[in-house]
C-alpha atoms as a PDB file:
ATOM      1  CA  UNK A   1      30.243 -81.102  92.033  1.00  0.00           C
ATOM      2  CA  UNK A   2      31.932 -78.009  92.977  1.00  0.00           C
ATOM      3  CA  UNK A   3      33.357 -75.790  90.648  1.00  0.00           C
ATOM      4  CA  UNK A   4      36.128 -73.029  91.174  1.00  0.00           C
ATOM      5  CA  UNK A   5      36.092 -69.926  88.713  1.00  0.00           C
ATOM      6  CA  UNK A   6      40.067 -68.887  88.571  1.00  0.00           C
ATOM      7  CA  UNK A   7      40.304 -65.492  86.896  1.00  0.00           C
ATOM      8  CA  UNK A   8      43.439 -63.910  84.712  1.00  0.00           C
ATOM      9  CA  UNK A   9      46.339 -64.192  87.744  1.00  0.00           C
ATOM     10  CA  UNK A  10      50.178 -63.697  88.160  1.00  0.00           C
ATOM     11  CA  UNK A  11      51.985 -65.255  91.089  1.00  0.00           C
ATOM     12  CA  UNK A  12      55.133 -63.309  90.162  1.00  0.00           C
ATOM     13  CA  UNK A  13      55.845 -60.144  92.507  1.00  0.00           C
ATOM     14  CA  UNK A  14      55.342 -56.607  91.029  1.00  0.00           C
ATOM     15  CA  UNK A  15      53.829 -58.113  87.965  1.00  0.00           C
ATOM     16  CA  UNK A  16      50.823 -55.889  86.584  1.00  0.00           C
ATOM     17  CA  UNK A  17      48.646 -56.388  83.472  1.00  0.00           C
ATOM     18  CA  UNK A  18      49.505 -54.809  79.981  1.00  0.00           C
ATOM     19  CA  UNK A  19      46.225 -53.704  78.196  1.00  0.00           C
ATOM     20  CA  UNK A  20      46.453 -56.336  75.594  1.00  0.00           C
ATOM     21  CA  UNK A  21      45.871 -58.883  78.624  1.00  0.00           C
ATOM     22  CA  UNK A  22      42.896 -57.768  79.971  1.00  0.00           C
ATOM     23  CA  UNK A  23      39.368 -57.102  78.106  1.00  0.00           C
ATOM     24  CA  UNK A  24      37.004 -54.380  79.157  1.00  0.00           C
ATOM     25  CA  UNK A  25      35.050 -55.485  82.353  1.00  0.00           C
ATOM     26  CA  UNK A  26      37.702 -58.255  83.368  1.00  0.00           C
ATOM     27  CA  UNK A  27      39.922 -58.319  86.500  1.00  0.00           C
ATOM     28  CA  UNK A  28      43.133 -60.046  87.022  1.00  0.00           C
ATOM     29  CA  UNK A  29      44.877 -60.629  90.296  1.00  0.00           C
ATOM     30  CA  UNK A  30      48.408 -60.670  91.436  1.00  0.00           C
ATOM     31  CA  UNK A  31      48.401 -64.008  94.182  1.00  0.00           C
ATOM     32  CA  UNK A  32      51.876 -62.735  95.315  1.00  0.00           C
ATOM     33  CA  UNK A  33      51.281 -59.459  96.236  1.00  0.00           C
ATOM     34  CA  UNK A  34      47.009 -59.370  96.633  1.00  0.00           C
ATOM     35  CA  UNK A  35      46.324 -57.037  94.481  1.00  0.00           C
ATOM     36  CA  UNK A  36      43.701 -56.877  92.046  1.00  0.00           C
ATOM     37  CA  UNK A  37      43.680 -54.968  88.680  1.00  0.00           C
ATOM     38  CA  UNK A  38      41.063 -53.403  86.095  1.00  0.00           C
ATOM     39  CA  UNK A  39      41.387 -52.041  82.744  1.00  0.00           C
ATOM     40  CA  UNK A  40      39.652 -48.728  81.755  1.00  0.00           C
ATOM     41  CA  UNK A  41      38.992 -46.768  78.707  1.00  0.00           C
ATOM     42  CA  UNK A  42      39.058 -42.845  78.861  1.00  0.00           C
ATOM     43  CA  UNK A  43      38.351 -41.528  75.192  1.00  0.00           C
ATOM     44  CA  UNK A  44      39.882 -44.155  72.894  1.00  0.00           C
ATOM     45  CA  UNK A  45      42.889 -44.521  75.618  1.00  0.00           C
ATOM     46  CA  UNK A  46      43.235 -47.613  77.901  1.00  0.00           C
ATOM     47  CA  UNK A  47      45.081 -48.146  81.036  1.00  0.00           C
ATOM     48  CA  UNK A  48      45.343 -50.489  83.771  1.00  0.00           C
ATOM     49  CA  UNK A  49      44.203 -49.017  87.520  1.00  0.00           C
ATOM     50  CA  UNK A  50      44.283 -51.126  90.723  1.00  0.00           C
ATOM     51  CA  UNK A  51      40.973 -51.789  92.018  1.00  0.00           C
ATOM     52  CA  UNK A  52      41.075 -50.387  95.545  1.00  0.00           C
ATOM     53  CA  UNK A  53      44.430 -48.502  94.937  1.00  0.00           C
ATOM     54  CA  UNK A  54      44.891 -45.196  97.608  1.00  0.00           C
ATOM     55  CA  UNK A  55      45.645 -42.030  95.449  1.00  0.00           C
ATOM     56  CA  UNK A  56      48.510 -39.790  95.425  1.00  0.00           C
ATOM     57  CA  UNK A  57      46.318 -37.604  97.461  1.00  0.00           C
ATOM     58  CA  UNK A  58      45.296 -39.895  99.772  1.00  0.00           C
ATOM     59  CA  UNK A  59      48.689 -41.114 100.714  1.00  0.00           C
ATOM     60  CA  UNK A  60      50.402 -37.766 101.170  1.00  0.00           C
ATOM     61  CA  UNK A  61      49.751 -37.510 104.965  1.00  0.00           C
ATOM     62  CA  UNK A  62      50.999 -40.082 107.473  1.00  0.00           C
ATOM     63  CA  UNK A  63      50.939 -40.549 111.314  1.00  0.00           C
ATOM     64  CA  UNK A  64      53.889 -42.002 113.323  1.00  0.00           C
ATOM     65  CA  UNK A  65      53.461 -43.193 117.241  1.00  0.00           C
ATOM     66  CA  UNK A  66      56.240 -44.453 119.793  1.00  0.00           C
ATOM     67  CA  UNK A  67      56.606 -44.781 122.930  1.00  0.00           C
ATOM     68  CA  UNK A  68      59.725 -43.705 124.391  1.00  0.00           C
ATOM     69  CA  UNK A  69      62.383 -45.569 126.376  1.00  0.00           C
ATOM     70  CA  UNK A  70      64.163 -43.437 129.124  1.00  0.00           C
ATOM     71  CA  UNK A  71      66.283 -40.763 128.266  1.00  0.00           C
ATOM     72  CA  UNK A  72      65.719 -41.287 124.284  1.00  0.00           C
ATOM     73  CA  UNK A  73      66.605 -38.932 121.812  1.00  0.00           C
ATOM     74  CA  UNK A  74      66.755 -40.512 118.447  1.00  0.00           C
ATOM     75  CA  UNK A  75      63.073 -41.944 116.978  1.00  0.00           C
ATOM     76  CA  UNK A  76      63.240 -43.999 113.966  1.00  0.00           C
ATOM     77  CA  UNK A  77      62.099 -47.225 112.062  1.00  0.00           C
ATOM     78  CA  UNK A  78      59.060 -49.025 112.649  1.00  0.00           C
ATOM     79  CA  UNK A  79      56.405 -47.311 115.635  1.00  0.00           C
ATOM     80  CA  UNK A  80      54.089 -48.545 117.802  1.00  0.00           C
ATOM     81  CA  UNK A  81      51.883 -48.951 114.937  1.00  0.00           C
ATOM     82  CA  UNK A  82      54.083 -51.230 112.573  1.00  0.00           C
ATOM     83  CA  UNK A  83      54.565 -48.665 110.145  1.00  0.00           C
ATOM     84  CA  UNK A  84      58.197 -47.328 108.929  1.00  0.00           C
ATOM     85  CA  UNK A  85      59.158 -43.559 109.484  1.00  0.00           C
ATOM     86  CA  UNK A  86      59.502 -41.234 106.226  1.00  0.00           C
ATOM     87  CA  UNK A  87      59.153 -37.848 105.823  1.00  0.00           C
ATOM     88  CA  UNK A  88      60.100 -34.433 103.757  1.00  0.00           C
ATOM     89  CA  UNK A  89      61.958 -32.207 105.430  1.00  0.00           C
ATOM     90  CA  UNK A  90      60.587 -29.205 107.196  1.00  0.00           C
ATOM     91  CA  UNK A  91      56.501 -30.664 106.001  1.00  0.00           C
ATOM     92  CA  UNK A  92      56.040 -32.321 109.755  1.00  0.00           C
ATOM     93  CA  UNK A  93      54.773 -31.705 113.090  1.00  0.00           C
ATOM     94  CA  UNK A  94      56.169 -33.110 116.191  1.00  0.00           C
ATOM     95  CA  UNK A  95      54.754 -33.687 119.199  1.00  0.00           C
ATOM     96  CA  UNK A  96      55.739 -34.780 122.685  1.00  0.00           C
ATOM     97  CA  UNK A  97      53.045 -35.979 125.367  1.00  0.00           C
ATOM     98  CA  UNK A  98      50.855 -33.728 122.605  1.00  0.00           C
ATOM     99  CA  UNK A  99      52.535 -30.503 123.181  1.00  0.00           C
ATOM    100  CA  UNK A 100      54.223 -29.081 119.889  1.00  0.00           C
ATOM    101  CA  UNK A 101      57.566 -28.910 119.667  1.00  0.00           C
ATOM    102  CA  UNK A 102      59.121 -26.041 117.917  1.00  0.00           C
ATOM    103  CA  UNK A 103      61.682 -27.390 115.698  1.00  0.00           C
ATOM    104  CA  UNK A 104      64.533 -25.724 117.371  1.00  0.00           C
ATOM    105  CA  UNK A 105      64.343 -28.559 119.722  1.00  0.00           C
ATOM    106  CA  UNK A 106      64.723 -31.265 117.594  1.00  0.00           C
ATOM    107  CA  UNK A 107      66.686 -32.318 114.496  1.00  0.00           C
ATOM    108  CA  UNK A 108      64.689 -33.512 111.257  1.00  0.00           C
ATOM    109  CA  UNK A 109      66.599 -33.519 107.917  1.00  0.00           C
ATOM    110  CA  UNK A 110      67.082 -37.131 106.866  1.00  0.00           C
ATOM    111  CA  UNK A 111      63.723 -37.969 106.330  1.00  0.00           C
ATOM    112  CA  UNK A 112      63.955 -41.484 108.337  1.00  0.00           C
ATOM    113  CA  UNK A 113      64.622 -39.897 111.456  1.00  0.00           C
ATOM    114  CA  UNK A 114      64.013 -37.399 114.269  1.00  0.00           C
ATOM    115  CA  UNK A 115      66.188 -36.409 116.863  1.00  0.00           C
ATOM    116  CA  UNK A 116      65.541 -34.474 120.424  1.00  0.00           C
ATOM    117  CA  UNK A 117      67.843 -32.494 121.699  1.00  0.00           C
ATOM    118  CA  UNK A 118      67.288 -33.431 125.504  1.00  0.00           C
ATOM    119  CA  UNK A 119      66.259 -37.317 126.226  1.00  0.00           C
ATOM    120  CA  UNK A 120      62.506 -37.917 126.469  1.00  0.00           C
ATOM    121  CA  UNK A 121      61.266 -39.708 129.970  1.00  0.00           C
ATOM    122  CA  UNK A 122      60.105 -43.908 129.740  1.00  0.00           C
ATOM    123  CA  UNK A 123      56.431 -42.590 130.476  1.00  0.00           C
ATOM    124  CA  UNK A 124      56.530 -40.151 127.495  1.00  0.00           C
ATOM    125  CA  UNK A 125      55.185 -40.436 123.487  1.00  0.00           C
ATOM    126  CA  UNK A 126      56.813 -38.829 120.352  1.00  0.00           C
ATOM    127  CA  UNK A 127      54.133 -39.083 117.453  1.00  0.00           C
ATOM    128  CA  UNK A 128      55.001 -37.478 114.104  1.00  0.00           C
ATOM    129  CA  UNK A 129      52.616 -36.394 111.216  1.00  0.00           C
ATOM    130  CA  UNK A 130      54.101 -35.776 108.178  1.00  0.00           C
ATOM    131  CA  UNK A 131      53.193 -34.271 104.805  1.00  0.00           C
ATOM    132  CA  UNK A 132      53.949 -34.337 101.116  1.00  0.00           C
ATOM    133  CA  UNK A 133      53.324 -31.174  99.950  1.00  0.00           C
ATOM    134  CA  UNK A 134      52.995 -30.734  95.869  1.00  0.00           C
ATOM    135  CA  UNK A 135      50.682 -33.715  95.319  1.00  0.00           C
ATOM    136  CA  UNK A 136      47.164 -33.243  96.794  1.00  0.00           C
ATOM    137  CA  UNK A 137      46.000 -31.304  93.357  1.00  0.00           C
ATOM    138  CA  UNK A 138      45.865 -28.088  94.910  1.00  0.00           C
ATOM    139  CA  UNK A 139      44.773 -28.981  98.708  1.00  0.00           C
ATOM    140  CA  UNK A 140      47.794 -28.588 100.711  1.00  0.00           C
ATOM    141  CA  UNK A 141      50.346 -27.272  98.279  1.00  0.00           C
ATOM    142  CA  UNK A 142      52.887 -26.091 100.900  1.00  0.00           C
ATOM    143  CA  UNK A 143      53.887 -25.927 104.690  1.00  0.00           C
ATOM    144  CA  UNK A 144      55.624 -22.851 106.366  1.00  0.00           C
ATOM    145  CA  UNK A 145      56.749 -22.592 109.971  1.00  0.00           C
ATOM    146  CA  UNK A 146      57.357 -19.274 111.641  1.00  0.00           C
ATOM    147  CA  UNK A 147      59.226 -19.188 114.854  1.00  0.00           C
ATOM    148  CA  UNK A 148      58.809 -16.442 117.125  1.00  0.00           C
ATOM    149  CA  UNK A 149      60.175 -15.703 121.084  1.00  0.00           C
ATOM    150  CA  UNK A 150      58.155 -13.060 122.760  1.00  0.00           C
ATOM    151  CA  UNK A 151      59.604 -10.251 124.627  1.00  0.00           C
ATOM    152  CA  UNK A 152      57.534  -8.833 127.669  1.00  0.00           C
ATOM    153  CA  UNK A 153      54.072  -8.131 127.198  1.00  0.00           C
ATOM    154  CA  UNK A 154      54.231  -8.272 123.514  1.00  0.00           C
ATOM    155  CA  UNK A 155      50.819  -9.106 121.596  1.00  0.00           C
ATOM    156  CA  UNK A 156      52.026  -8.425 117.794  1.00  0.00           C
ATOM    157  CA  UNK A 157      54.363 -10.578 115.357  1.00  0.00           C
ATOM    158  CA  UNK A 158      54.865  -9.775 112.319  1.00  0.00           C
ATOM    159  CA  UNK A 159      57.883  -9.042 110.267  1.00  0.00           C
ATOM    160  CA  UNK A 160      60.963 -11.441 110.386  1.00  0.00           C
ATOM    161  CA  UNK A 161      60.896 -14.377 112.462  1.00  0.00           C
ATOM    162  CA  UNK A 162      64.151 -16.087 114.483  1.00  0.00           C
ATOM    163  CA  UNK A 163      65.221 -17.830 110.782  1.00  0.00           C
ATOM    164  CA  UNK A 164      64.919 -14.312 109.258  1.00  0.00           C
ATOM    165  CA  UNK A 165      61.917 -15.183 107.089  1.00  0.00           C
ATOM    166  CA  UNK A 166      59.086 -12.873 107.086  1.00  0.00           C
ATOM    167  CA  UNK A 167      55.359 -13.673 108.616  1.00  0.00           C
ATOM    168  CA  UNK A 168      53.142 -14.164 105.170  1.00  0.00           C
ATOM    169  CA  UNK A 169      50.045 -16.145 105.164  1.00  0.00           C
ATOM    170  CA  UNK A 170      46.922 -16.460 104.329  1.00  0.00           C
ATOM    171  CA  UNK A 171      43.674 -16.036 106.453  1.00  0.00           C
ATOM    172  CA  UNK A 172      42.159 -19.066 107.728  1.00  0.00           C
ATOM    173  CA  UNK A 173      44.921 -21.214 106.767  1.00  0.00           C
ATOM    174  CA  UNK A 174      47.470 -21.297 110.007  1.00  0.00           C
ATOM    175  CA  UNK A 175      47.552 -23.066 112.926  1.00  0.00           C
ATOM    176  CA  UNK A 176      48.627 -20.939 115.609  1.00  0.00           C
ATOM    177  CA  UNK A 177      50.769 -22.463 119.185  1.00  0.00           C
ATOM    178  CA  UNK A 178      52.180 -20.749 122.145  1.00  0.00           C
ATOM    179  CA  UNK A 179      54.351 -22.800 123.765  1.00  0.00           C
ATOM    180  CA  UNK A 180      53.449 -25.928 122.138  1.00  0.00           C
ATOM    181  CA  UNK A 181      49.594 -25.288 122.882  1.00  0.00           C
ATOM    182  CA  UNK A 182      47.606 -25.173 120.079  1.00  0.00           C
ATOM    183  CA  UNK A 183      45.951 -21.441 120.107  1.00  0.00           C
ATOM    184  CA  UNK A 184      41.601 -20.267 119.523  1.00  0.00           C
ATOM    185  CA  UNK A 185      41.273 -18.149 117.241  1.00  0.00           C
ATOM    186  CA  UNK A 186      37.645 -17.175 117.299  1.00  0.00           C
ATOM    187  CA  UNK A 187      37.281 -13.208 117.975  1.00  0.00           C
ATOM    188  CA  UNK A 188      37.793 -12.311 121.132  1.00  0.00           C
ATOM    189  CA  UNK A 189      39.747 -15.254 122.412  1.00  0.00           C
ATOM    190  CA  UNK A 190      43.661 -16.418 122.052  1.00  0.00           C
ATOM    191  CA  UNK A 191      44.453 -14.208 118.923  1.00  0.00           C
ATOM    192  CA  UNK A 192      43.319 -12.315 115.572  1.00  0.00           C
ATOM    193  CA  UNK A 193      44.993 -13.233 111.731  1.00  0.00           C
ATOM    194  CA  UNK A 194      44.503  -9.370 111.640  1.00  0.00           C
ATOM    195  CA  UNK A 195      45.866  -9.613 108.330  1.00  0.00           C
ATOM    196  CA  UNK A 196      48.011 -11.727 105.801  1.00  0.00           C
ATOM    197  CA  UNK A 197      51.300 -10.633 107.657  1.00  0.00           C
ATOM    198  CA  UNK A 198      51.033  -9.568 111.376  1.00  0.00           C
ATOM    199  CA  UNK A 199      49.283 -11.739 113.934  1.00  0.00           C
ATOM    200  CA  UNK A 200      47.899  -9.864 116.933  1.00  0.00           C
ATOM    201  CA  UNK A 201      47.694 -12.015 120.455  1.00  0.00           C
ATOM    202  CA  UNK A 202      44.341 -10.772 122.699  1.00  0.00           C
ATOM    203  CA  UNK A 203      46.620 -10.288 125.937  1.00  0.00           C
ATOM    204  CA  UNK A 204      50.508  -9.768 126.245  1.00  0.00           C
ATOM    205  CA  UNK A 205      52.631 -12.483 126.106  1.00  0.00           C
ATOM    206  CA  UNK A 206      55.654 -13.626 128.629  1.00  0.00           C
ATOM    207  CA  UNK A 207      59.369 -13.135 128.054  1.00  0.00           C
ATOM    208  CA  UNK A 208      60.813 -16.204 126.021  1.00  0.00           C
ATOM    209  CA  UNK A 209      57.214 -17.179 125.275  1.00  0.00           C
ATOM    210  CA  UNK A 210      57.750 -19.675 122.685  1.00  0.00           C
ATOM    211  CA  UNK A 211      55.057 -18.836 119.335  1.00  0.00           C
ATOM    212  CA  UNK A 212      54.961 -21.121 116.236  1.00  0.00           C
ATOM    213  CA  UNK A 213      52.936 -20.058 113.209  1.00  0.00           C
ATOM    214  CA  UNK A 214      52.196 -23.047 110.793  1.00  0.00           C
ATOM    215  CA  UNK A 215      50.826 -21.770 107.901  1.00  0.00           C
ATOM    216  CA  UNK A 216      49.587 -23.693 104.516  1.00  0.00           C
ATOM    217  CA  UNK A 217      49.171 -22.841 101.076  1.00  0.00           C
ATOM    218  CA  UNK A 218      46.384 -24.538  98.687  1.00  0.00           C
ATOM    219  CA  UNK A 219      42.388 -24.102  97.844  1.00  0.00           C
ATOM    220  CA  UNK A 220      41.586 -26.097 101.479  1.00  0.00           C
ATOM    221  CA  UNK A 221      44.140 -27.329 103.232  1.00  0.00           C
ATOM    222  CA  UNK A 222      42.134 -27.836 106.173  1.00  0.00           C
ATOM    223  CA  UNK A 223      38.904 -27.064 107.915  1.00  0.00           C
ATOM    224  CA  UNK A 224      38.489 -26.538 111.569  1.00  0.00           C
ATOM    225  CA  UNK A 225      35.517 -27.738 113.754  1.00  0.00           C
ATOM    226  CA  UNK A 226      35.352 -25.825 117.648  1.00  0.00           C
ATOM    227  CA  UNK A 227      33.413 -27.170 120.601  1.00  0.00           C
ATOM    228  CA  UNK A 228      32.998 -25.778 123.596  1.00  0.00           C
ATOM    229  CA  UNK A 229      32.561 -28.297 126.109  1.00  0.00           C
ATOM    230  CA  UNK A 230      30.242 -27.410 129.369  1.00  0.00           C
ATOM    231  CA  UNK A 231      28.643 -31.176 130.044  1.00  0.00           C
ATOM    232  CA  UNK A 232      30.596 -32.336 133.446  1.00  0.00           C
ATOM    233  CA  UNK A 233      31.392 -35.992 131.694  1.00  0.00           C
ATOM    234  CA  UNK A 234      31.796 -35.746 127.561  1.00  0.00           C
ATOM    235  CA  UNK A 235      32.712 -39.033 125.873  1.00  0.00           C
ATOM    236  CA  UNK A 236      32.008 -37.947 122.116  1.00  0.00           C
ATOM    237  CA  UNK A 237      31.074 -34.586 120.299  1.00  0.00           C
ATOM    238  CA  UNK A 238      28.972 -34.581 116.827  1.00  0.00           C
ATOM    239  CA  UNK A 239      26.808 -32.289 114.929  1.00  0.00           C
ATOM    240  CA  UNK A 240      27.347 -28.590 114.261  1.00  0.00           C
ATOM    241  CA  UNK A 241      30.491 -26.795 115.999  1.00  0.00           C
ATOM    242  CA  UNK A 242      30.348 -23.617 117.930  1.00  0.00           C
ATOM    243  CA  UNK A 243      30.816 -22.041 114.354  1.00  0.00           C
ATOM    244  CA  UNK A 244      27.483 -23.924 113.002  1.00  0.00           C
ATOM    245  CA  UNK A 245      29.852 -25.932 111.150  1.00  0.00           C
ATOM    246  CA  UNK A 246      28.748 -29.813 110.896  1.00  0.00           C
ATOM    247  CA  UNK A 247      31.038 -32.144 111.593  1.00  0.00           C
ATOM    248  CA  UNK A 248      32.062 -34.534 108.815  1.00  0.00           C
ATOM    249  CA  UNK A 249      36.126 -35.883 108.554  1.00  0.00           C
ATOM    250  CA  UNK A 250      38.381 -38.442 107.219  1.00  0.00           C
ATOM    251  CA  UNK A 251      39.661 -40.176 110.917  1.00  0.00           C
ATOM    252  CA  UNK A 252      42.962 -40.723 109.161  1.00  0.00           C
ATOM    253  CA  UNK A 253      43.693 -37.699 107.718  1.00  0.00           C
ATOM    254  CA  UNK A 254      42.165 -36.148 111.312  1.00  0.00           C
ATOM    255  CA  UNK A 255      43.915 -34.319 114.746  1.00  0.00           C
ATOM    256  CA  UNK A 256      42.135 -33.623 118.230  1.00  0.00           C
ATOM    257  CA  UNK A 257      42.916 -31.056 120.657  1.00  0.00           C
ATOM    258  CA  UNK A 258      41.749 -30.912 123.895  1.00  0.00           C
ATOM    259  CA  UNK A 259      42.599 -27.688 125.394  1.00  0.00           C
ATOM    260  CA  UNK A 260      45.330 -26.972 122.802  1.00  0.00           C
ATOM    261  CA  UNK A 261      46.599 -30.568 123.563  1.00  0.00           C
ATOM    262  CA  UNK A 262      47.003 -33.147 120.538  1.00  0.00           C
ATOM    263  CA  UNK A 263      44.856 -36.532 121.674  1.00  0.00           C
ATOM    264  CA  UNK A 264      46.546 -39.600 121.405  1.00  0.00           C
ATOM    265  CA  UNK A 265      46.079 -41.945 118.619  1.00  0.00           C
ATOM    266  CA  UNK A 266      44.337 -44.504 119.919  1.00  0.00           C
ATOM    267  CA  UNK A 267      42.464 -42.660 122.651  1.00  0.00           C
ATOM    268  CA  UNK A 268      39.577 -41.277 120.287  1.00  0.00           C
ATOM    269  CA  UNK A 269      37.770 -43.075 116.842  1.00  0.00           C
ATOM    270  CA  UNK A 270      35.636 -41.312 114.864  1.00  0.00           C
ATOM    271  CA  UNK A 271      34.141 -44.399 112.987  1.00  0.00           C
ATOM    272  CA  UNK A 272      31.759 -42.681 110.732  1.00  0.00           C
ATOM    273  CA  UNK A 273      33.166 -39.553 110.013  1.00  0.00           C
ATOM    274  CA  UNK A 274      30.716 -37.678 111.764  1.00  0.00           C
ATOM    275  CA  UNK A 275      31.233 -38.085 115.463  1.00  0.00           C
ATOM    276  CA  UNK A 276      34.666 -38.013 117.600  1.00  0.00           C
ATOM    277  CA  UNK A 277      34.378 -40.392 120.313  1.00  0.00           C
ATOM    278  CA  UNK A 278      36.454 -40.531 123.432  1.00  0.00           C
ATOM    279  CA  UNK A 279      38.163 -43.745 124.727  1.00  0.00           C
ATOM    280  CA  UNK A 280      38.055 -41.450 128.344  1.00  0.00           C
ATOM    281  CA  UNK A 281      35.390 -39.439 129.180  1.00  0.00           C
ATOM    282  CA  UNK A 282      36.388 -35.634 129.877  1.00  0.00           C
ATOM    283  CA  UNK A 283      35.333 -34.888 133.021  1.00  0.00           C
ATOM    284  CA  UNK A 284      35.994 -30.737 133.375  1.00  0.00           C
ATOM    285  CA  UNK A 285      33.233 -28.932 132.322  1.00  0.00           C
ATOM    286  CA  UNK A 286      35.752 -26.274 130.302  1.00  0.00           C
ATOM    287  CA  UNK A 287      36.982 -28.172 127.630  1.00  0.00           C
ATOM    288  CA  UNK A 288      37.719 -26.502 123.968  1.00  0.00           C
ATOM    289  CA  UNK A 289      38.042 -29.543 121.504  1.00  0.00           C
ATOM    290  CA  UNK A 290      39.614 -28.547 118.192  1.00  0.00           C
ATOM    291  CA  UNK A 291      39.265 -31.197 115.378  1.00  0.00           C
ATOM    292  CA  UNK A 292      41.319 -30.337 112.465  1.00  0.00           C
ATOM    293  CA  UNK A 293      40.501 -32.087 109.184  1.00  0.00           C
ATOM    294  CA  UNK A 294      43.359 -31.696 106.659  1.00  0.00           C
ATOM    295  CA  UNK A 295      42.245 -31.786 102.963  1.00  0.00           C
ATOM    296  CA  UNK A 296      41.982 -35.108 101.599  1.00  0.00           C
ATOM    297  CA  UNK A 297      39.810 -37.115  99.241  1.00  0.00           C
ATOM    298  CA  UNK A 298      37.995 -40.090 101.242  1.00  0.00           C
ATOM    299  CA  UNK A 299      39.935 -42.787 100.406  1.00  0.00           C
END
């Protein structure tokens, strides 16, 4: 005859073990809400931890995707992918078709919504990744934006930007983007961090050139793997970068470039970790992929 073994369980919403329920080594489950707890013992002092449970770390960067309607300006509420808009204010990138917007063109101060200024098209895609800065235990501690406009042939910026805040960063932790397109900087390409405080473009930019510095404080915020694509059909990359860097990242803490472009969520997987493939091949033999991996404990 078949027997079923029922562990320690709580049908009741929210409700969570005390240590005096549980013994060392025994689980209880919550039926309500699926969850599944643990008690643990760390130097004479017990606590209960929920088996499975994602960090504080792990849940400080999120990922938003909708697809617009015609001439929509306001994005809020649930995306394409089910999940709710939230967000600090000024810790978030947004995106149109994958070009970055600078924030001027947009309003983002509620936290539970973002607004264009002019109407997106019915064929276009706002996606949103946001950050919670102050909680990765040292990682990604902070997120500052720097807005520039270029006068005529200019290659430095440095000083005070359009919000009167002065260029400071620190080398190997900013993400460069003229005119929404996410810059190279290996030496002798787009531009040179020439120093904490001045960044130095290789050739002279346009008048009203639009130049965003996103810079981030903490021990490793991010790291940043370069290909250089020649192969006339690439559907995934893998193995060491153009830097001799391998490739190893967390898919949902993870953005793609192509050409300066963000991919689409959805249009690449990663599976693994350690390969990025393409849901459509790339069929120009000059592609620069950028994968940037933000600093976050695997989950």
């Amino acid at each position: 005859m078949t027997q079923t073994v029922q562990l320690k369980r709580s049908a009741t919403a929210g409700a969570i073990p005390s240590t005096s329920d549980l013994s060392l080594g025994e689980l209880a489950i919550n039926t309500y809400d699926g969850k599944a707890y643990i008690k643990k013992s760390v130097g004479g002092t017990e606590t209960i931890v929920e088996v499975g449970a994602d960090s504080a770390e792990i849940t400080a960067m999120a990922h938003y995707l909708y697809n617009a309607s015609a001439n929509q300006t306001t994005f809020s509420g649930t995306d394409a992918n089910g999940d709710s808009l939230s967000y600090t204010s000024g810790q978030i990138a947004v995106f149109l078709n994958g070009v970055f917007l600078d924030p001027d063109d947009y309003t983002a101060t509620n936290g539970t919504s973002v607004v264009l200024d002019d109407g997106a098209k019915s064929s276009d895609y706002l996606e949103i990744v946001s950050w919670t800065s102050g909680v990765t235990s040292g990682l990604i501690t902070g997120i500052s934006n720097y807005e520039f406009t270029a006068t005529a042939n200019q290659t430095v910026l440095s000083g005070a930007d359009e919000n009167g805040v002065t260029l400071s960063y620190t080398p190997g932790k900013v993400l460069v983007f003229l005119n929404g397109v996410l810059m190279d900087n290996r030496s002798g390409t787009d531009y040179t961090e020439t120093n904490s405080s001045t960044i130095t473009f290789s050739s002279g930019l346009q008048v009203s050139d639009t130049v965003i510095v996103k810079s981030y404080t903490g021990s490793a915020p991010f790291t940043r793997f370069q290909y250089d694509i020649t192969a006339s059909s690439t559907t995934q990359i893998s193995g060491s970068d153009a830097n001799g860097v391998s490739l190893s990242v967390i898919p949902k803490y993870t953005e793609v470039f192509v050409n300066g472009v963000l991919v689409k969520k959805g249009q690449w997987n990663s599976g693994s970790g350690t390969q990025i493939n393409f849901e459509e091949a790339l069929t120009d033999p000059n592609y620069v992929i950028d994968v940037i991996d933000y600093g976050y404990n695997t989950p």
